[in-house]
Every structure is written in structure tokens, then in C-alpha cells.
N, C-alpha and C. Protein backbone atom coordinates (compact mmCIF):
# COMPACT_ATOMS: atom_id res chain seq x y z
N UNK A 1 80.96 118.20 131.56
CA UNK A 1 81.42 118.61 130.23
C UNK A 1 82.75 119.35 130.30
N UNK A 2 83.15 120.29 131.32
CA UNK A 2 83.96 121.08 131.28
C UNK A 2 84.99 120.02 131.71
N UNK A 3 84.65 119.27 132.59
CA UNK A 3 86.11 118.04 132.98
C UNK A 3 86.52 116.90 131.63
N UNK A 4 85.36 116.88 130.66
CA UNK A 4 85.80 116.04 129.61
C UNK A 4 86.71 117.41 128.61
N UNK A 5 86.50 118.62 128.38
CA UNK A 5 87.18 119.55 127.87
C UNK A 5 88.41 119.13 128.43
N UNK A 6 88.36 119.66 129.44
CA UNK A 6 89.50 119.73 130.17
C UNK A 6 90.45 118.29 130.03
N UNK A 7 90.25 117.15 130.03
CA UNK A 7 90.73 116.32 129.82
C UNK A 7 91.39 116.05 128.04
N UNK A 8 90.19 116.46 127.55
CA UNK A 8 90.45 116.23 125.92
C UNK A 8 92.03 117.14 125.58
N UNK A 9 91.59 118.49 126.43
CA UNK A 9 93.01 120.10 126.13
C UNK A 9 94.17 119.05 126.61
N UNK A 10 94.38 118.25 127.05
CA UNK A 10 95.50 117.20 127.79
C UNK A 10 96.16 116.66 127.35
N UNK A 11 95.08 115.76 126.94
CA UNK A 11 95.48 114.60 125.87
C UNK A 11 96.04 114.82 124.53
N UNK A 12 95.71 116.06 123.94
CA UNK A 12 96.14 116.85 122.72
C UNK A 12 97.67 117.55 122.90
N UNK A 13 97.58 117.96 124.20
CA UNK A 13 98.69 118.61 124.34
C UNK A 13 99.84 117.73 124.18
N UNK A 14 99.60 116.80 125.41
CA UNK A 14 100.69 115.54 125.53
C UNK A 14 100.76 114.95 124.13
N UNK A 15 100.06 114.76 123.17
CA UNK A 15 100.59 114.14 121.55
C UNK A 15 101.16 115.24 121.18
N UNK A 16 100.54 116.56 121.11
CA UNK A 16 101.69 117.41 120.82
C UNK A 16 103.42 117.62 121.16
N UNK A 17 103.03 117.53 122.44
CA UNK A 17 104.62 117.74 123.14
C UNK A 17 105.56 116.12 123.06
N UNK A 18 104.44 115.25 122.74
CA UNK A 18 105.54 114.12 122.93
C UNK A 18 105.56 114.17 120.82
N UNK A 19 105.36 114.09 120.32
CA UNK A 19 105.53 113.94 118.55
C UNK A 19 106.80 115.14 118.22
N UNK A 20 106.66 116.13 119.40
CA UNK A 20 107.86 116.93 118.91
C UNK A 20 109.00 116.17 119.56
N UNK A 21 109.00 116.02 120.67
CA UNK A 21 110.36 114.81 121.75
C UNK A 21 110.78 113.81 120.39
N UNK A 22 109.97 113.05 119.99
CA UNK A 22 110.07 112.29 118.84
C UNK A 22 110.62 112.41 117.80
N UNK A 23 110.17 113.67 116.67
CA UNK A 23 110.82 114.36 115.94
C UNK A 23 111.84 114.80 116.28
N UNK A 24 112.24 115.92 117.00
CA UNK A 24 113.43 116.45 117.73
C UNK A 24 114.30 115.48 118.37
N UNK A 25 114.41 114.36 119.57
CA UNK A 25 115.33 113.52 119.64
C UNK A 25 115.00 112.06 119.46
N UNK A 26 114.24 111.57 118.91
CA UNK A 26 114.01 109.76 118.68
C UNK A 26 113.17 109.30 120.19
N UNK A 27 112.51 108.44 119.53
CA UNK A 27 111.20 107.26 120.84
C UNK A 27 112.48 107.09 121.85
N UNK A 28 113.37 106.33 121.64
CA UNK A 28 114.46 106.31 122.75
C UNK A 28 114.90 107.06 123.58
N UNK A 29 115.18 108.71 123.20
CA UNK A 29 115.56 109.71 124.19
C UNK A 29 114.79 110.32 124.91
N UNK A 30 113.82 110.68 123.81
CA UNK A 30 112.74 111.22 124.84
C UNK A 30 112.03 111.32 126.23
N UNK A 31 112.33 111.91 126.86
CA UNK A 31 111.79 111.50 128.30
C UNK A 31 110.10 111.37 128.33
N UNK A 32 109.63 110.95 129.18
CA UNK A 32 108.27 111.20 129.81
C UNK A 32 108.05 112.79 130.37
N UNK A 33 109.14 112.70 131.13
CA UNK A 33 109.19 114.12 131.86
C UNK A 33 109.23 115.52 130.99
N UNK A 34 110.00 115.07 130.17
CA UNK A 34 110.47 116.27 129.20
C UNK A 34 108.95 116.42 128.53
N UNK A 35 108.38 115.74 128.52
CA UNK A 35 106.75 115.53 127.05
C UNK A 35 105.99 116.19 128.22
N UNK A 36 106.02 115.74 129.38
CA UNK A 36 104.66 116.23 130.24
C UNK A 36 105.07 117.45 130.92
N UNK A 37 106.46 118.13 130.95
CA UNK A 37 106.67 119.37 131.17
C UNK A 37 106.53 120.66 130.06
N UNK A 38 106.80 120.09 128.72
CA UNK A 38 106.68 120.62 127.40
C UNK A 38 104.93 120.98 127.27
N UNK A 39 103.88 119.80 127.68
CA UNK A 39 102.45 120.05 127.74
C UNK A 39 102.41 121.05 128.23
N UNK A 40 103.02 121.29 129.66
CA UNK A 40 102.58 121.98 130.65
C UNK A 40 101.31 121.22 131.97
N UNK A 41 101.63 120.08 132.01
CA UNK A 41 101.28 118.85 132.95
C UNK A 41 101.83 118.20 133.54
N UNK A 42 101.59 117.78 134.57
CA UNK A 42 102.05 116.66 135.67
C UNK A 42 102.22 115.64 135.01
N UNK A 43 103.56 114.31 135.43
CA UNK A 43 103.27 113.60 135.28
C UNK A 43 102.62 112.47 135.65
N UNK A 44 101.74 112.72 136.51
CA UNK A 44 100.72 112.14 137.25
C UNK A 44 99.50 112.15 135.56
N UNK A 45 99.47 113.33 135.19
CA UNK A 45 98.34 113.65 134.57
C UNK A 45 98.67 112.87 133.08
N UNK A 46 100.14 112.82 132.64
CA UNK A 46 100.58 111.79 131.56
C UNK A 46 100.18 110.50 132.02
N UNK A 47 100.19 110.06 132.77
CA UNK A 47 100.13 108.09 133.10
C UNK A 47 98.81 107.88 133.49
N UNK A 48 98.03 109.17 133.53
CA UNK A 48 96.42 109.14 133.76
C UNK A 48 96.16 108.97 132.30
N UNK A 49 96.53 109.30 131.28
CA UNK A 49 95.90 109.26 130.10
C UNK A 49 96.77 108.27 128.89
N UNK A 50 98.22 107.90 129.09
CA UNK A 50 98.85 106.81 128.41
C UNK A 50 99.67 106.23 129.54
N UNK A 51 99.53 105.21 129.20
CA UNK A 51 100.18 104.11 130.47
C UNK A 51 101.35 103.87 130.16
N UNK A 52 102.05 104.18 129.10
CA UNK A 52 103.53 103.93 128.77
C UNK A 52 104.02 105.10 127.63
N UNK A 53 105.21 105.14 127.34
CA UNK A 53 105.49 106.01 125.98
C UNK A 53 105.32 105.09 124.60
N UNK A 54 105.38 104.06 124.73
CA UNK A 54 104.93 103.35 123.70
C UNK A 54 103.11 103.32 123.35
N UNK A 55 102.19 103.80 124.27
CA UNK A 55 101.18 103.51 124.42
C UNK A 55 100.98 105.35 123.39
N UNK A 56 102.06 106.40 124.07
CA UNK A 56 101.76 107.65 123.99
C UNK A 56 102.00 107.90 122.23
N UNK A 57 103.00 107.19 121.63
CA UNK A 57 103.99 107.12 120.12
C UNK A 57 102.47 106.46 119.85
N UNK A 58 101.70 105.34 120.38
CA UNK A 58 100.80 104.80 119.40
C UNK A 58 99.36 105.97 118.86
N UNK A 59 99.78 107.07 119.81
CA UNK A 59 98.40 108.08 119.91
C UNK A 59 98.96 109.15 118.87
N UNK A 60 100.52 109.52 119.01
CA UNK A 60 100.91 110.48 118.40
C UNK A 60 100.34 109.80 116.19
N UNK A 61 101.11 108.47 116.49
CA UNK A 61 101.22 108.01 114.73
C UNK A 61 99.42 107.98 114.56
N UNK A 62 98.38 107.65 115.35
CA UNK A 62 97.38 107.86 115.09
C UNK A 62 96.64 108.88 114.76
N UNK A 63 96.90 109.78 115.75
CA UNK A 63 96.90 111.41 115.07
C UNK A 63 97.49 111.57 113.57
N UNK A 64 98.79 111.27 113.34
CA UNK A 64 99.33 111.70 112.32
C UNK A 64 98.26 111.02 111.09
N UNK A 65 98.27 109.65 111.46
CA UNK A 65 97.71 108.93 109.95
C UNK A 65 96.64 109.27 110.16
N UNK A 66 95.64 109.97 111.00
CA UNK A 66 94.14 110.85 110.58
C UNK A 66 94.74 112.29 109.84
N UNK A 67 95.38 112.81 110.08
CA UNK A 67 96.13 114.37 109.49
C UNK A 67 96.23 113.82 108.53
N UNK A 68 97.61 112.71 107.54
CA UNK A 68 97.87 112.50 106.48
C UNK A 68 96.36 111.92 105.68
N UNK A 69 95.71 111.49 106.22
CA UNK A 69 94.04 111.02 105.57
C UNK A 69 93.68 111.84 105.00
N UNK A 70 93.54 113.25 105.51
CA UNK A 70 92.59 114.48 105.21
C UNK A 70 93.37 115.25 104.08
N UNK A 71 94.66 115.21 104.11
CA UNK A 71 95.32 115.91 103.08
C UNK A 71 95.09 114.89 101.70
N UNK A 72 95.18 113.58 101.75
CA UNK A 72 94.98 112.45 100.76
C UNK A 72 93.50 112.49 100.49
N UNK A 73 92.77 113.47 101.09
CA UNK A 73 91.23 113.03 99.82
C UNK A 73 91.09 113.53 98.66
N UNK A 74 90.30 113.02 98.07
CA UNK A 74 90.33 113.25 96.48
C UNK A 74 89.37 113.88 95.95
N UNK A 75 88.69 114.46 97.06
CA UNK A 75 87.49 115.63 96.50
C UNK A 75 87.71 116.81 97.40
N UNK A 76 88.09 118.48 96.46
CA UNK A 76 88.31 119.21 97.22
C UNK A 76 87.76 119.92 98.38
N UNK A 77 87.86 121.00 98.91
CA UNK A 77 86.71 121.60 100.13
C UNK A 77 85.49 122.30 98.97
N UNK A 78 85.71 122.38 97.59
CA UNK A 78 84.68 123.59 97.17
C UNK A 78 84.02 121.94 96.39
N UNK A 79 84.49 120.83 96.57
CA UNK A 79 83.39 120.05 95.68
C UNK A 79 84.06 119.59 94.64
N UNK A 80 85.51 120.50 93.81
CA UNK A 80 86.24 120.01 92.56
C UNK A 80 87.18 118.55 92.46
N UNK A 81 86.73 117.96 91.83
CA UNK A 81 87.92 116.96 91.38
C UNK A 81 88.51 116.95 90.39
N UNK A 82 89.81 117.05 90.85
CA UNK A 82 90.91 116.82 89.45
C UNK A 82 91.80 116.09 89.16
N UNK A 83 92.02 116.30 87.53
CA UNK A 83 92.98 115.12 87.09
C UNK A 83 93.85 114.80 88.10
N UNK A 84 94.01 112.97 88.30
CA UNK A 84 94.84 112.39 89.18
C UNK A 84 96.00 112.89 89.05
N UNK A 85 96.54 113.47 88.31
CA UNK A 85 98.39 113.84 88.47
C UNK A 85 97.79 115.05 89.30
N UNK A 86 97.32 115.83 88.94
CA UNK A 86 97.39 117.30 88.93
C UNK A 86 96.90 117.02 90.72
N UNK A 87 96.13 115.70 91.52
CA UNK A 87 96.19 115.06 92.55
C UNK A 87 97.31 115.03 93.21
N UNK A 88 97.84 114.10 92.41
CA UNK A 88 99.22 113.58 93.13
C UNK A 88 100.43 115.11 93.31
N UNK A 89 100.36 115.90 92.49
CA UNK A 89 101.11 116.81 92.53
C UNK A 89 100.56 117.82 93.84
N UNK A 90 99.47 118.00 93.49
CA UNK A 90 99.17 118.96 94.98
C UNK A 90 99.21 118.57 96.17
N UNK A 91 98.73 117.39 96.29
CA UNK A 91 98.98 116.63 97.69
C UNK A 91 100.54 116.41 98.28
N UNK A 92 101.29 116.27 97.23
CA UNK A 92 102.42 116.28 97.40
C UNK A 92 103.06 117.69 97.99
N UNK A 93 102.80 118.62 97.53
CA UNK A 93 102.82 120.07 97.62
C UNK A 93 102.16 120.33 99.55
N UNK A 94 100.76 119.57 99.60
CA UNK A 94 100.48 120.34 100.82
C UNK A 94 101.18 119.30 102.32
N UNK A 95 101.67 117.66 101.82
CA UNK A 95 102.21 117.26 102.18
C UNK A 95 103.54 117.70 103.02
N UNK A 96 104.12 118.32 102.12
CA UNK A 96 105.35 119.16 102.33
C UNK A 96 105.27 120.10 103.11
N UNK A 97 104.14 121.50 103.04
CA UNK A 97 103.94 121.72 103.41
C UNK A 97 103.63 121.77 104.93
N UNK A 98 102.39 120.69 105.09
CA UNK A 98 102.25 120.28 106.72
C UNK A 98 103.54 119.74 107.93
N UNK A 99 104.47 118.98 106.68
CA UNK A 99 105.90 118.55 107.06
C UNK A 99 106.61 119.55 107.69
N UNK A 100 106.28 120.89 107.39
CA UNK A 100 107.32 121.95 107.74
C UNK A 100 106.55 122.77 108.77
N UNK A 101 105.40 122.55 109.18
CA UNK A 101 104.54 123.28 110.28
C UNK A 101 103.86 122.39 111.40
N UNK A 102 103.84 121.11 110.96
CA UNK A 102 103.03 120.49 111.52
C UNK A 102 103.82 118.95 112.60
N UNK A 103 104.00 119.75 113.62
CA UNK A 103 104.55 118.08 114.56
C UNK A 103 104.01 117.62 114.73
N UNK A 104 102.96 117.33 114.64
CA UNK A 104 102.80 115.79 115.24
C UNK A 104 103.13 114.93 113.76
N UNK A 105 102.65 115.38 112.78
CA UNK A 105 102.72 115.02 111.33
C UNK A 105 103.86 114.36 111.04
N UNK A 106 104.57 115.38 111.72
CA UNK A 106 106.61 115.17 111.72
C UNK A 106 106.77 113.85 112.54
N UNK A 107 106.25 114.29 113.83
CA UNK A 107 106.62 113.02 114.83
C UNK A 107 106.13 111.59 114.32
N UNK A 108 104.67 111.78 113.52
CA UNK A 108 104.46 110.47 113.10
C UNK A 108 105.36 109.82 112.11
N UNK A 109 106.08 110.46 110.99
CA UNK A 109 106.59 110.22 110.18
C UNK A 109 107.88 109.85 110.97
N UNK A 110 108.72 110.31 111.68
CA UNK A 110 109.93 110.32 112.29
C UNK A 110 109.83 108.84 113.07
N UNK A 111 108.87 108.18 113.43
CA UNK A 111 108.60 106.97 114.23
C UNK A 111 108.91 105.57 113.53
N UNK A 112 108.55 105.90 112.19
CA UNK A 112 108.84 104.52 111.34
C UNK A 112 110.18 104.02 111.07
N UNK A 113 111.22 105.68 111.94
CA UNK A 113 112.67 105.16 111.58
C UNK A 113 112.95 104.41 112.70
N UNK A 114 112.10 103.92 113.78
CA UNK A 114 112.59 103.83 115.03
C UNK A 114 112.46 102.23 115.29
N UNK A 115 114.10 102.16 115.50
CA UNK A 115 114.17 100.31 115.91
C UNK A 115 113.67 99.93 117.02
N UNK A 116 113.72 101.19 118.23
CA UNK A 116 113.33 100.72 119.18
C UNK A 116 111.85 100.89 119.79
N UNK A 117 111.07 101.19 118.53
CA UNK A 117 109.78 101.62 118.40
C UNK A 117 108.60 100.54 117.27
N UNK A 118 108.39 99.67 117.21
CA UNK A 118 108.14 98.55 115.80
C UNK A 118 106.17 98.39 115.78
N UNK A 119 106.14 98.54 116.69
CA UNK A 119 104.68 98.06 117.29
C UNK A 119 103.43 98.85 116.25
N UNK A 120 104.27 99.71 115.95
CA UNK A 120 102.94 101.14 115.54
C UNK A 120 102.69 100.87 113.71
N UNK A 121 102.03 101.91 113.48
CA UNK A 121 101.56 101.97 111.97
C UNK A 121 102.69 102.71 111.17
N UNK A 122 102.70 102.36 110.22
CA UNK A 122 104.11 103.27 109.10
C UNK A 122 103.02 104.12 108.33
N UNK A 123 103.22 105.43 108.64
CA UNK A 123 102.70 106.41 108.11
C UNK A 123 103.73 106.76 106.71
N UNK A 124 104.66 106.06 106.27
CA UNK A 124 105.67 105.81 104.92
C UNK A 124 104.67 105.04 104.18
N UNK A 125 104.25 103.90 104.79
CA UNK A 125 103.43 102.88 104.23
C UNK A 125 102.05 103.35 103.52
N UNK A 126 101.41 103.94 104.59
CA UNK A 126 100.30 104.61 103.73
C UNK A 126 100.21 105.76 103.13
N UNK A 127 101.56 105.88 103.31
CA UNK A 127 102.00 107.48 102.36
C UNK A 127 102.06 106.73 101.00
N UNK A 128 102.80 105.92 100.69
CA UNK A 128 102.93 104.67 99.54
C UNK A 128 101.61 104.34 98.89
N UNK A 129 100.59 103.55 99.83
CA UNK A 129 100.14 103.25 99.40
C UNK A 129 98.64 104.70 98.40
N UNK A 130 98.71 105.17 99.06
CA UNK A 130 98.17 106.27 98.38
C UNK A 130 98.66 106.97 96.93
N UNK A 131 99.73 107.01 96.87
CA UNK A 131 100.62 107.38 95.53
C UNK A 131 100.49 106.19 94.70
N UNK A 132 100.28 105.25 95.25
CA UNK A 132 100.14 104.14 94.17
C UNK A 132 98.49 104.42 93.80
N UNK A 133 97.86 104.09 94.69
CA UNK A 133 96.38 104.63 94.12
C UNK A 133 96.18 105.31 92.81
N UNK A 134 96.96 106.82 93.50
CA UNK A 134 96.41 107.88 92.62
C UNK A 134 96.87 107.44 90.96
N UNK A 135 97.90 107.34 91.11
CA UNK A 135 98.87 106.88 90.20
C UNK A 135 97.82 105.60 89.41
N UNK A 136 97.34 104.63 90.06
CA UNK A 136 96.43 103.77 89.43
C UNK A 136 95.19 104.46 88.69
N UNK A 137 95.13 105.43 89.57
CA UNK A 137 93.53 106.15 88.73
C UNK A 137 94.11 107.70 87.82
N UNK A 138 95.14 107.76 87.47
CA UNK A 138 95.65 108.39 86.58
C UNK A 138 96.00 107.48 85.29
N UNK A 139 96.60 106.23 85.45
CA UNK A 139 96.67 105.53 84.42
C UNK A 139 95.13 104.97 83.72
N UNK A 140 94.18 104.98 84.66
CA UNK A 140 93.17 104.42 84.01
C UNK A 140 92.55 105.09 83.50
N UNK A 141 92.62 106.45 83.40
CA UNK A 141 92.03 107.92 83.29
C UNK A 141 92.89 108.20 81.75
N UNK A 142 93.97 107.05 81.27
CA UNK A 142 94.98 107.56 80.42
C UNK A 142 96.02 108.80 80.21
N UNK A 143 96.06 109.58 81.68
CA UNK A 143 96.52 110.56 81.64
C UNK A 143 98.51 110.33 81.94
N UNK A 144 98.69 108.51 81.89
CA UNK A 144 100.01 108.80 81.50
C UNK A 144 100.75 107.85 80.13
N UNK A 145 101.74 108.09 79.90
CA UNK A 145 102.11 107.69 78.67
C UNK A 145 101.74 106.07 78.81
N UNK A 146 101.80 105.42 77.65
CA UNK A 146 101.77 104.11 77.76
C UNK A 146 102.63 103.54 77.63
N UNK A 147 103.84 103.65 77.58
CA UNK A 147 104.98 102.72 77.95
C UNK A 147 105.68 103.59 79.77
N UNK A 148 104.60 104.23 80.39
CA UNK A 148 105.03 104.22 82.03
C UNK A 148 104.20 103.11 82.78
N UNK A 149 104.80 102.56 83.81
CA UNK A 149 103.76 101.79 84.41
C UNK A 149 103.62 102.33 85.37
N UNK A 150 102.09 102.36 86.41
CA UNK A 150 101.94 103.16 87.46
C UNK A 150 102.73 102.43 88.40
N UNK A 151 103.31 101.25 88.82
CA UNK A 151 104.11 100.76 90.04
C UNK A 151 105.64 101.78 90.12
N UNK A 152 106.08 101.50 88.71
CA UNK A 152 107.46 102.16 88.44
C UNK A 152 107.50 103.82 89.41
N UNK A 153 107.02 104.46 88.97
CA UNK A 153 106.28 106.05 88.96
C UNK A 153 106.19 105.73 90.34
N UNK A 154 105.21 105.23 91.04
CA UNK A 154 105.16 104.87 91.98
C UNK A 154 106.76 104.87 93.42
N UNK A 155 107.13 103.75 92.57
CA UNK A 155 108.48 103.79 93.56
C UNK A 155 109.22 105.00 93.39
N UNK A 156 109.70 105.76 92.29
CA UNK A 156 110.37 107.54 92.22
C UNK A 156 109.41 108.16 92.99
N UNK A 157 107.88 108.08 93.22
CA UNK A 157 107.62 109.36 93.92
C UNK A 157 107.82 109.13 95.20
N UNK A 158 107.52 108.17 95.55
CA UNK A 158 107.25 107.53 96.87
C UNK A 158 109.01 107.94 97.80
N UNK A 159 110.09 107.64 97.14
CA UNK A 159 111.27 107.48 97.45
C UNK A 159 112.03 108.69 97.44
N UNK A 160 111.65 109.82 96.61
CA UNK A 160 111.46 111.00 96.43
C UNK A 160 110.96 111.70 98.02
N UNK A 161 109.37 111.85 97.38
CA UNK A 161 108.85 112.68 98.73
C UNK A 161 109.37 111.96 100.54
N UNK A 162 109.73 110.76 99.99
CA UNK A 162 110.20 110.35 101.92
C UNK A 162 112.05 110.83 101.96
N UNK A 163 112.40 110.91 101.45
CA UNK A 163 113.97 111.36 100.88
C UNK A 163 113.70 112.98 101.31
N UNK A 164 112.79 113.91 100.60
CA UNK A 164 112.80 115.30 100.57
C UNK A 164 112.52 115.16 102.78
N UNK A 165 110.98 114.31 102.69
CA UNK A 165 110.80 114.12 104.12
C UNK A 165 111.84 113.98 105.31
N UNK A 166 112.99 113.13 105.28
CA UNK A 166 113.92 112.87 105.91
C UNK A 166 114.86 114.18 105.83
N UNK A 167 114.81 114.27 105.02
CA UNK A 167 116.16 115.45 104.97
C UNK A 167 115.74 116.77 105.14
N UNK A 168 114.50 117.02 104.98
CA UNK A 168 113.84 118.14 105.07
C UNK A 168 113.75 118.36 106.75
N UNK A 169 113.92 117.11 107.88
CA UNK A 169 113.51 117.87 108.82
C UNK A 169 114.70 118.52 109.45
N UNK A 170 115.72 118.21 109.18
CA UNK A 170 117.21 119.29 109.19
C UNK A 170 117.44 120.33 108.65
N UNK A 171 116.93 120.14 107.22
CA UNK A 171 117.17 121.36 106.14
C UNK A 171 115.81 121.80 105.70
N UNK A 172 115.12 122.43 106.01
CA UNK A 172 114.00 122.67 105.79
C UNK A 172 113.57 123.46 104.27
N UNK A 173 114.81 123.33 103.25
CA UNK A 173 114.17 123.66 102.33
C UNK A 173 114.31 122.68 101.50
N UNK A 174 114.70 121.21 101.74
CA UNK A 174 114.42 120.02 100.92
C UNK A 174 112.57 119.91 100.82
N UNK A 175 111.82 120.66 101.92
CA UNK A 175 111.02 120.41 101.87
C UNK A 175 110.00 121.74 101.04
N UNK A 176 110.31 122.65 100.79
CA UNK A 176 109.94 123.98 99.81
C UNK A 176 109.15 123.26 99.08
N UNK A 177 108.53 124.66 98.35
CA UNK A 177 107.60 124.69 97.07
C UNK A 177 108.53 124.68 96.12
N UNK A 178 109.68 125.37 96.02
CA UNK A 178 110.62 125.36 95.12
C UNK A 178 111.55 123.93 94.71
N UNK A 179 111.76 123.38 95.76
CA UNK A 179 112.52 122.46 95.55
C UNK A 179 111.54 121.04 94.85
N UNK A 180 110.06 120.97 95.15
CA UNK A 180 108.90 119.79 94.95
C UNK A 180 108.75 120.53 93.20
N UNK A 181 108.39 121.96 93.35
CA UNK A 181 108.06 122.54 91.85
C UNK A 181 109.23 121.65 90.72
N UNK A 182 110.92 122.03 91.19
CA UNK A 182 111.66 121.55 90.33
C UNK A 182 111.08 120.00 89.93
N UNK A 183 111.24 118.81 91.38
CA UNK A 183 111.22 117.64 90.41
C UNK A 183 109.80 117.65 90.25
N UNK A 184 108.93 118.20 90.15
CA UNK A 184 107.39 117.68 89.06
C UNK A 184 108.18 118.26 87.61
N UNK A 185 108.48 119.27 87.73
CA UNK A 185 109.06 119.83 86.18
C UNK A 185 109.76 118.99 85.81
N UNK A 186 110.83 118.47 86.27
CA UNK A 186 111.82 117.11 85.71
C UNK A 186 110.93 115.92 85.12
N UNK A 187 109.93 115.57 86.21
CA UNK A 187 109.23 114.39 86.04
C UNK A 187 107.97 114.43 85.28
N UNK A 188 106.96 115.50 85.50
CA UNK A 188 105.82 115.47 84.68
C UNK A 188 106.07 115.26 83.01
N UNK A 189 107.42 115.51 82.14
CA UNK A 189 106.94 115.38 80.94
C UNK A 189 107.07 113.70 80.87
N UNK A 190 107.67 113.42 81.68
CA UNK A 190 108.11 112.00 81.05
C UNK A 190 107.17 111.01 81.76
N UNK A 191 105.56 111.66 82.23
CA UNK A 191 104.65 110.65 83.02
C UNK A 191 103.19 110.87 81.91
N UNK A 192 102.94 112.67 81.67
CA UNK A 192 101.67 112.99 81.16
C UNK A 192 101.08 112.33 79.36
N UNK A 193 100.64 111.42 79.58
CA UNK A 193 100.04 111.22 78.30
C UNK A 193 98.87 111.72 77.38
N UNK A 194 97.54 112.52 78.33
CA UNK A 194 96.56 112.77 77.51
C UNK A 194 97.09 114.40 77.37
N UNK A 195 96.16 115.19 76.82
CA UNK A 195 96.23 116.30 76.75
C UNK A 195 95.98 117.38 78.09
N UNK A 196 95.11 116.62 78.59
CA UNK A 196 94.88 117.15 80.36
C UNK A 196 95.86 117.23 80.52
N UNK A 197 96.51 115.81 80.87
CA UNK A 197 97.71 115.70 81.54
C UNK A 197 98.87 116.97 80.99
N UNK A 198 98.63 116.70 80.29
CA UNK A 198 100.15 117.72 79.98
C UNK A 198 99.91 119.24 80.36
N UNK A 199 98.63 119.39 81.08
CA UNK A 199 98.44 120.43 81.63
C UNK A 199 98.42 120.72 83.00
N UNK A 200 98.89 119.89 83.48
CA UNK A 200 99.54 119.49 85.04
C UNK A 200 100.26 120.75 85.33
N UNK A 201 100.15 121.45 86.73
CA UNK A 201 101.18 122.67 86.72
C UNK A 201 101.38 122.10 88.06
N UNK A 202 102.95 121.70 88.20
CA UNK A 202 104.37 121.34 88.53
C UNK A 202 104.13 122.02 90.04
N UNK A 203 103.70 123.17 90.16
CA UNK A 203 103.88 124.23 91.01
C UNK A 203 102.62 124.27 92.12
N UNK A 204 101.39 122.89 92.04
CA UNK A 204 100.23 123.00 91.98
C UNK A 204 99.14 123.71 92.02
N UNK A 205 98.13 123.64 91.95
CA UNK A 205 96.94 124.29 91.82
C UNK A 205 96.69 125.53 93.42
């Protein structure tokens, strides 16, 4: 048990230290060496547990798209569900959030820019496809106007939060509460149709 511990503290580390190599200089620069000295491991002990850096990027974006999963559910920790905007707005919010604390999160996201990296999952993609969701079960809920369509909405948020994402990992306050608060305020009047809706707070829950 203590050698599967011990192995598991490893394997975590190395996605850690290699998603920051990733984030910080691109799948291309990154060394092996630099990821398994950053762990604090041999690299004997890296090629014991990923057989390539492409094998290691496929563990890091896997990590990430289980992290981005857990922030995307739609029932809270106390049991509450709420109106789909007032959804889409907070997730968006803790999204950002994790963006600004969380590497591997970073590193997964940072991978989909990578030409010399193609093999893996686009954590953009199912960032997408989730905003379209919610966005689907907000319109069916009537909580947006009826001349918005949820695809439209869709492409501004989507293009939005990966825009704040990109630029945020240089400038780290593209990625703020302040800066996400402004565009829900810009955008929520011109999405909320029922009366719920228009009780959406910008700033989230």
C-alpha cells in the first residue's frame, strides 16, 4: 500500500510539474528533465510512469478535463439548483478563478494551442460544449429573450471566456471577478427573458 502511495505522490507530481512546463513554455520547449526535476524525481522515475512527453501532456489534459467536469456540474455541494444563467454565470466566475490558481487546469487549456501537440482532447471544446448546454437549458426554461438564440450566445460566451483565458495567463487580471462581473453586466440584459432571469447577479452567487 505504501509503494502504491508512494507511486500515486509521483505520478501527481510529474502532471503537476509538467502542466506548469506547458503553461509556462509550450509541449515543444519543455524538457523532460526540467518536469522531473521541478517534481522533485528522477528521470528514471518519469519514464517509469509515462513513456514519452506526449504520453505525459495526454495525463496532464486528462486531469484537467476531470477538474473542468467538477466545476461544470449542475447541482451544487449543499443540493441547490439554479437558474441556468445564474449557472452559466457562476461557473464562469469559478472557471476563472481555477484559471488563476490552478496549473494543471492552465496547462490543460494551454495544450489545445499546440501544433506540435494534436493527439489529445481540447479542453476549449468541452469548455464549448458545456456553455452551449447550459445555454440550451436556459432557453427551454424561457429564461432568455425570444428573439436570442442559444447557439448565437453561445459563440460570445464561449469566445469571450477563452479570449479572457488566453490573455489572462500573462495578465492575470483579464481573468478577475471584476473584469467577468463587467461583461455579465454588459451581456445579461440583452440575454434574460423571464423574471428569474433578470435576477441573475453578474457578480455570481
Amino acid at each position: 500500500m505504501a509503494k502504491q502511495e508512494r507511486a500515486l505522490r509521483t505520478r501527481t507530481a510529474l502532471i503537476a510539474s509538467a502542466a506548469e512546463g506547458f503553461a509556462h513554455e509550450g509541449f515543444a520547449v519543455a524538457s523532460l528533465t526540467d518536469i522531473s526535476r521541478r517534481a522533485g524525481v528522477s528521470n528514471g522515475a518519469l519514464h517509469f510512469h509515462f513513456a514519452s512527453k506526449a504520453d505525459l501532456a495526454a495525463a496532464v489534459e486528462e486531469e484537467a478535463s476531470r477538474r473542468l467536469a467538477l466545476l461544470t456540474r449542475e447541482v451544487r455541494d449543499d443540493g441547490r439548483e439554479v437558474a441556468a444563467l445564474q449557472d452559466l454565470v457562476d461557473v464562469t466566475h469559478a472557471l476563472a478563478d481555477a484559471l488563476r490558481r490552478d496549473e494543471v487546469l492552465r496547462g490543460g487549456f494551454s495544450l489545445a494551442m499546440e501544433p506540435t501537440y494534436v493527439d489529445g482532447r481540447d479542453l476549449r471544446a468541452q469548455w464549448r460544449q458545456w456553455v452551449d448546454d447550459v445555454l440550451e437549458r436556459a432557453h427551454e426554461a424561457g429564461e432568455l429573450v425570444t428573439t436570442v438564440r442559444p447557439k448565437d450566445v453561445g459563440i460570445v460566451v464561449t469566445s469571450a471566456t477563452v479570449g479572457m483565458e488566453v490573455l489572462g495567463a500573462r495578465h492575470p487580471e483579464w481573468l478577475s471577478r471584476q473584469t467577468l462581473t463587467r461583461f455579465w453586466r454588459l451581456l445579461l440584459p440583452r440575454l434574460a427573458g423571464s423574471p428569474a432571469a433578470t435576477r441573475v447577479r453578474p457578480e455570481g452567487l
